[in-house]
Each structure stands twice: as C-alpha cells, then as structure tokens.
N, C-alpha and C. Protein backbone atom coordinates (compact mmCIF):
# COMPACT_ATOMS: atom_id res chain seq x y z
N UNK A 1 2.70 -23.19 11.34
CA UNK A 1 3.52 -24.25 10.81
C UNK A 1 3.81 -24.03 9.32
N UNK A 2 2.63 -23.66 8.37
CA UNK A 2 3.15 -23.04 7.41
C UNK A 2 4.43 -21.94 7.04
N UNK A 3 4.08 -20.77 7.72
CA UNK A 3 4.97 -19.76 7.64
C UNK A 3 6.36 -20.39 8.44
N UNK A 4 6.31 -21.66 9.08
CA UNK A 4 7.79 -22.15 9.45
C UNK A 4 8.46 -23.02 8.10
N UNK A 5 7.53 -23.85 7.29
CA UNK A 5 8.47 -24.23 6.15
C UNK A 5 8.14 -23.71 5.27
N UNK A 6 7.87 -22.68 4.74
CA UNK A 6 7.70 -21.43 3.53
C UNK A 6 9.20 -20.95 4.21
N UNK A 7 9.48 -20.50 5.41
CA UNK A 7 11.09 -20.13 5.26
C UNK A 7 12.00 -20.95 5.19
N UNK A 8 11.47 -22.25 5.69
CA UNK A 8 13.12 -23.59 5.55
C UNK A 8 13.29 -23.78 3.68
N UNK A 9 12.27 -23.48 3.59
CA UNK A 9 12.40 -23.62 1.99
C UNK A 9 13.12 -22.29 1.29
N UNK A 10 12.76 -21.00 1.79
CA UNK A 10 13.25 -20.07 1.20
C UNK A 10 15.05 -20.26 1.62
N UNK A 11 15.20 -20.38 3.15
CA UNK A 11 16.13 -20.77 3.50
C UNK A 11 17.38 -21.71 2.84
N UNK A 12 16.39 -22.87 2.27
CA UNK A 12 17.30 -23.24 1.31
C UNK A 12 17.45 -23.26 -0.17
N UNK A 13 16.70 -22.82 -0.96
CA UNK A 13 16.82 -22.34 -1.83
C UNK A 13 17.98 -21.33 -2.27
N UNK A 14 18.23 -20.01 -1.22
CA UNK A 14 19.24 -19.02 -0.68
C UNK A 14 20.26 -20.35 -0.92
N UNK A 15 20.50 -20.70 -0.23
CA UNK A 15 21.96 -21.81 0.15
C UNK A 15 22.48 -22.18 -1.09
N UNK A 16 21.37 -23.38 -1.30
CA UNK A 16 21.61 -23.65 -2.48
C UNK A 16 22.23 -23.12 -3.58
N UNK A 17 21.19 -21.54 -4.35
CA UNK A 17 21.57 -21.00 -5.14
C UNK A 17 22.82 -19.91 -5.05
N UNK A 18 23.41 -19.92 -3.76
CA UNK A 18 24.35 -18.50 -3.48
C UNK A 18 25.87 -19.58 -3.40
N UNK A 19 25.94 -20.93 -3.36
CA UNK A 19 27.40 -21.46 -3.82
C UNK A 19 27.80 -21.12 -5.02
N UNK A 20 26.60 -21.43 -6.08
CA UNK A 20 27.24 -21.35 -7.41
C UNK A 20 27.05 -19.85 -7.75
N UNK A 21 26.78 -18.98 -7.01
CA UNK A 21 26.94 -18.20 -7.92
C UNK A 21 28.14 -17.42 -6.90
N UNK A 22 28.93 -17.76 -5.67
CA UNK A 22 30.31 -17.73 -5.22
C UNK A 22 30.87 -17.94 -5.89
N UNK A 23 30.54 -19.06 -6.66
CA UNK A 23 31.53 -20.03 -6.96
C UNK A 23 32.78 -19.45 -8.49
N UNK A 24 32.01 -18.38 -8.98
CA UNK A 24 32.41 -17.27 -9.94
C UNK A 24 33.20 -16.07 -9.73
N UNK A 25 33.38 -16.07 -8.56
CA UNK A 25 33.94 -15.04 -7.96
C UNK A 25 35.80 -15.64 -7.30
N UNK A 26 36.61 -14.44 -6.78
CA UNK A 26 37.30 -15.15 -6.47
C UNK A 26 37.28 -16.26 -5.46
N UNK A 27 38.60 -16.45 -4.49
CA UNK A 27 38.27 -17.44 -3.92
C UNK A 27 37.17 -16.91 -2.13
N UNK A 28 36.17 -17.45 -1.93
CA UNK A 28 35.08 -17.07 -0.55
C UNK A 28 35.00 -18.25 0.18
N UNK A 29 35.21 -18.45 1.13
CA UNK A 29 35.21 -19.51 2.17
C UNK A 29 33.85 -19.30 2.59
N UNK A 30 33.43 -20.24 3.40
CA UNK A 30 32.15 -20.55 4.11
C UNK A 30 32.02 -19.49 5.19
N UNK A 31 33.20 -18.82 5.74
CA UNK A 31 33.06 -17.91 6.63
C UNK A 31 32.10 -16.82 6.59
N UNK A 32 32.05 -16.40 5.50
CA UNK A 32 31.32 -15.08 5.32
C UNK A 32 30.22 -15.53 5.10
N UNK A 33 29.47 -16.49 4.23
CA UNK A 33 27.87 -17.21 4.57
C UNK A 33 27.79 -17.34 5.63
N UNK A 34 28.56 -18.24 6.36
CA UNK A 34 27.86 -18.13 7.79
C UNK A 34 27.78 -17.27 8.71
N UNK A 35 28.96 -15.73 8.70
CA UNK A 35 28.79 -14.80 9.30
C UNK A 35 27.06 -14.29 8.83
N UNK A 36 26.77 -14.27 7.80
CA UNK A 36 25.58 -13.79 7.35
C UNK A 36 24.45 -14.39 7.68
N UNK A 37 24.35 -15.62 7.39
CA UNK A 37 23.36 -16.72 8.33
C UNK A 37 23.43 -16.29 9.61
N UNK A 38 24.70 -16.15 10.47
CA UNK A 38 24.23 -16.05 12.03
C UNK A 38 23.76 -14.27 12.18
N UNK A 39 23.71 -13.32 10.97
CA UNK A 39 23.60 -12.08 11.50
C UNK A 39 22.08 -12.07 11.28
N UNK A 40 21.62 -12.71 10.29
CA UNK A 40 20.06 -13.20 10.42
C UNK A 40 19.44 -14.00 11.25
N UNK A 41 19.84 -14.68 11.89
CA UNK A 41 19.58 -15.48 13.07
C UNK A 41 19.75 -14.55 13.94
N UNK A 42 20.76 -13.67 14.06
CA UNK A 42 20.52 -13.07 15.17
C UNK A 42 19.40 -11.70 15.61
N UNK A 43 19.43 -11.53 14.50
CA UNK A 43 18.40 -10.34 14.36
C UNK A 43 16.89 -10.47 14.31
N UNK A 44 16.42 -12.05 13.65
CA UNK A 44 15.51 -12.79 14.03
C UNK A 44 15.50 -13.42 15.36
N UNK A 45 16.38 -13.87 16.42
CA UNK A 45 16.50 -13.78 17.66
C UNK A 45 15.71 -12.97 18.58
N UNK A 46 16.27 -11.72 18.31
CA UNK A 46 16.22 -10.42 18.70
C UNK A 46 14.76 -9.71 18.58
N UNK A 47 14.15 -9.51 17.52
CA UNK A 47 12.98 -9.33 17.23
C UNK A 47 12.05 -10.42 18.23
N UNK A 48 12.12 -11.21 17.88
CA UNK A 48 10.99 -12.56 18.91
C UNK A 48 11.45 -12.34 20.12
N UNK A 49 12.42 -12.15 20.88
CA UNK A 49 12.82 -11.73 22.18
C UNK A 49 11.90 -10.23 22.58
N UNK A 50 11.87 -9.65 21.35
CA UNK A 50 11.64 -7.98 21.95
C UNK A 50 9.69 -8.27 21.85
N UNK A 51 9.29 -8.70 21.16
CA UNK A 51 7.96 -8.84 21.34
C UNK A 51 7.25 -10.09 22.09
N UNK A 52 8.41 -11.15 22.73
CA UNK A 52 7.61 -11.62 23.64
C UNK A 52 7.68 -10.60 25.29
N UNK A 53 8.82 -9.58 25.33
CA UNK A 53 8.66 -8.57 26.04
C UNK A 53 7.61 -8.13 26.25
N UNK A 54 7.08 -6.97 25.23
CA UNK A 54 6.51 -6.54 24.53
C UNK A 54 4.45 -7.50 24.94
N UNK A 55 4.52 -8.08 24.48
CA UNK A 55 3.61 -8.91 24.92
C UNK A 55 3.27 -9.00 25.96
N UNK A 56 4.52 -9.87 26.70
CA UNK A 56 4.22 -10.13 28.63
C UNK A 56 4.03 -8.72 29.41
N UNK A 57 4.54 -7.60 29.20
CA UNK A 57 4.61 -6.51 29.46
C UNK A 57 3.04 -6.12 29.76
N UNK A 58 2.22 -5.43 28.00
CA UNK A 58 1.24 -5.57 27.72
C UNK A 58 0.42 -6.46 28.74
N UNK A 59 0.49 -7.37 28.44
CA UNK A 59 -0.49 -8.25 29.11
C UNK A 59 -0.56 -8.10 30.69
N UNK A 60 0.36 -8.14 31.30
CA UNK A 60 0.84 -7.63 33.16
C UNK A 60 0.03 -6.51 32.83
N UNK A 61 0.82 -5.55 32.14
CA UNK A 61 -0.04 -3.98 32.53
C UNK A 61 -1.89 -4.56 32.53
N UNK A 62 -2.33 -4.61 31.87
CA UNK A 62 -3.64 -5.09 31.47
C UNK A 62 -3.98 -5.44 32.61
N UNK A 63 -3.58 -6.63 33.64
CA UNK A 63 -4.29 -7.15 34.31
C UNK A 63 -4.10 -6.62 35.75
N UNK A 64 -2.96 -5.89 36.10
CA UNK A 64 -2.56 -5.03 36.88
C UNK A 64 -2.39 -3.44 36.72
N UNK A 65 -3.24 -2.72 36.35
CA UNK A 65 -2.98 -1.53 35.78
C UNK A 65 -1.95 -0.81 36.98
N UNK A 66 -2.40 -1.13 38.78
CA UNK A 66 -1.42 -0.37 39.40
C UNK A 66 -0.10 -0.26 39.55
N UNK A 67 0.74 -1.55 39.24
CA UNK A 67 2.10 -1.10 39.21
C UNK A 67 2.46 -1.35 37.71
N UNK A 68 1.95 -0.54 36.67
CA UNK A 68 2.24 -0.61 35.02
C UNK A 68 3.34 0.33 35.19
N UNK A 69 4.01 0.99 36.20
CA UNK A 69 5.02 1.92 35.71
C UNK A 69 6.47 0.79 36.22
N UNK A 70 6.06 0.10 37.38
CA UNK A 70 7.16 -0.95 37.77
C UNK A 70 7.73 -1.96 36.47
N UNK A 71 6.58 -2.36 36.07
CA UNK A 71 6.56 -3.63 34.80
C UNK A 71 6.88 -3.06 33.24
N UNK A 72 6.72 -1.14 33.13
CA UNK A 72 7.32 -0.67 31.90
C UNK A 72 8.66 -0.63 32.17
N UNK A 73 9.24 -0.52 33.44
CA UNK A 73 11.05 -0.09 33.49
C UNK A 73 11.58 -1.23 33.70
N UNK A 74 10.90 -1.92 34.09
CA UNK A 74 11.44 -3.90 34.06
C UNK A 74 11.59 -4.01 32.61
N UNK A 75 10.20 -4.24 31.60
CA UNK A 75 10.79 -4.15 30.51
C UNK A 75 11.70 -3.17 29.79
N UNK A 76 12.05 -2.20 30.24
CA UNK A 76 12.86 -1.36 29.24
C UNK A 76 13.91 -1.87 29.69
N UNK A 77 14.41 -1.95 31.24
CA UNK A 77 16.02 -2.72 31.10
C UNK A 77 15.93 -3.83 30.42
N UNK A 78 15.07 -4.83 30.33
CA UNK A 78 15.30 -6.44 29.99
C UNK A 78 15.33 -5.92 28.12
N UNK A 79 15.37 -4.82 27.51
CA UNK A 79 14.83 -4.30 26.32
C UNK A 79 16.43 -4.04 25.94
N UNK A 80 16.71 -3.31 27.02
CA UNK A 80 18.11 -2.54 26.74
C UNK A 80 19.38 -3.84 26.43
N UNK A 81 19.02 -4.69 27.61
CA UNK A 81 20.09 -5.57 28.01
C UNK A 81 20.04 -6.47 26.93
N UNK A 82 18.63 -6.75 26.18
CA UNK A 82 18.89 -7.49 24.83
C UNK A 82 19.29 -7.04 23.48
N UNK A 83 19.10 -5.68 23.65
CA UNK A 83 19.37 -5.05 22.40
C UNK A 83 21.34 -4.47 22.63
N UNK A 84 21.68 -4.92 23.75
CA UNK A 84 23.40 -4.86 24.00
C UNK A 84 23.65 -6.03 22.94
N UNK A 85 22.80 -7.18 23.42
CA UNK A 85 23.69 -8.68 23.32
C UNK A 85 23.43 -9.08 21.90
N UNK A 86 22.35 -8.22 21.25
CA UNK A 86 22.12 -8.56 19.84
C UNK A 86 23.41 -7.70 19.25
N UNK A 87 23.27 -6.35 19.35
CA UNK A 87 24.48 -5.35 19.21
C UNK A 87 25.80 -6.07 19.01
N UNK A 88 25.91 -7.15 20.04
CA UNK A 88 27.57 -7.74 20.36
C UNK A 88 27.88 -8.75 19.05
N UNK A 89 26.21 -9.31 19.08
CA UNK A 89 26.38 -10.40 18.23
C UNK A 89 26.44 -10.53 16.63
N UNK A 90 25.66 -9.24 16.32
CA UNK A 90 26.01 -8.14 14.87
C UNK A 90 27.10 -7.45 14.79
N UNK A 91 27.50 -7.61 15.57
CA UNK A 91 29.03 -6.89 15.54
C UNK A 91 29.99 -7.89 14.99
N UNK A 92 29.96 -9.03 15.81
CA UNK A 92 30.77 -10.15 15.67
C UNK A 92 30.60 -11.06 14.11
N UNK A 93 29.25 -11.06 14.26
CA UNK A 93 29.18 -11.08 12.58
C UNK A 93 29.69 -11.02 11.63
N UNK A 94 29.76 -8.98 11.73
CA UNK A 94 29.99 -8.27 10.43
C UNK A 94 31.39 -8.68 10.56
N UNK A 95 31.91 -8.71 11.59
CA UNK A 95 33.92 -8.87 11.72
C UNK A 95 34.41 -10.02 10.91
N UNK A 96 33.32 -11.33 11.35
CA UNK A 96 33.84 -12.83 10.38
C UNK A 96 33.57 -12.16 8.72
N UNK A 97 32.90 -11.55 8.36
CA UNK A 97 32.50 -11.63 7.14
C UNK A 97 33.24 -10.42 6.73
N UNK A 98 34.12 -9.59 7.62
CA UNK A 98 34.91 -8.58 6.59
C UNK A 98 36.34 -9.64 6.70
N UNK A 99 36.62 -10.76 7.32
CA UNK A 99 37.20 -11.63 7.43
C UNK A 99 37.69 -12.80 6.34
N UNK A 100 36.47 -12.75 5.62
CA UNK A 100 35.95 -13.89 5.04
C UNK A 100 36.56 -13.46 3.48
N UNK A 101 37.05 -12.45 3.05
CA UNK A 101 37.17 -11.89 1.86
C UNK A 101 35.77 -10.95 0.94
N UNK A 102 35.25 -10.99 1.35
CA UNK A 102 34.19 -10.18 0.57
C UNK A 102 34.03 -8.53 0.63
C-alpha cells in the first residue's frame, strides 16, 4: 500500500509540474501527455501481466513437475499473445504523441 501512494504522488507531482513547464514551449495539447501516460500504463500493464504468468507458470510446474513442458508452451503463447497487444498499444501511443506536436 505504500509503494501504491509513493507513485500516486510521484504521479502527480509529474502532472503537475510538466503543464508549466509546456506551458513555455510552443503551442502542446493534452494529446501527447496522455499518449505518454497511456504508454506507461501500458507498459506497466504489461510487465504485471508477464509475471503473474510467470508466477502461475512457476508455481503449476512446482506442483506438477510431469506435464511442466505442457504449462511452459501454454505460457509462452499466453507470453507472445500479450506482448502483440502491448506492441499494438505502444504503437498507438507513440502515433498520438507524434500527433500531438512534439
């Protein structure tokens, strides 16, 4: 619970301090912060997705050592198929924010 508002705080602090110092520059719409906010969200997504894998995986193998080769290629597609949809979603990102003027 700590390490959850040590980041809402860092979180906004960032916010806070990155208008005014836009605000010096030419003109930047909200687009490109929030392309950037969601490319961190998404990549923080992504990470906690891959190690609760990662985890459940681990843990199956552990308690089933005989089919650990079934439950490694389960996770590597469910690995692959998330690391597409993060891919799509960093993609989409970077596009609003070359969008955005910056």
């Amino acid at each position: 619970m700590k390490t959850l508002r040590l980041m809402a705080w860092a979180v906004l602090v960032l916010l806070l301090t990155g208008s005014a110092a836009m605000a010096q520059g030419s003109q930047v719409g909200g687009a490109g912060v929030g392309a950037g906010i969601g490319a961190g969200l998404v990549l923080i997504g992504a990470g906690w997705g891959f190690g609760r894998i990662g985890g459940a995986a681990v843990e199956s193998m552990a308690r089933q050592p005989e089919i650990a080769a079934k439950i490694q290629t389960g996770a590597i597609i469910i690995g692959a198929l998330l690391e597409g949809a993060t891919f799509f979603a960093l993609l989409v990102c970077i596009i609003l924010q070359n969008k955005a003027g910056f």
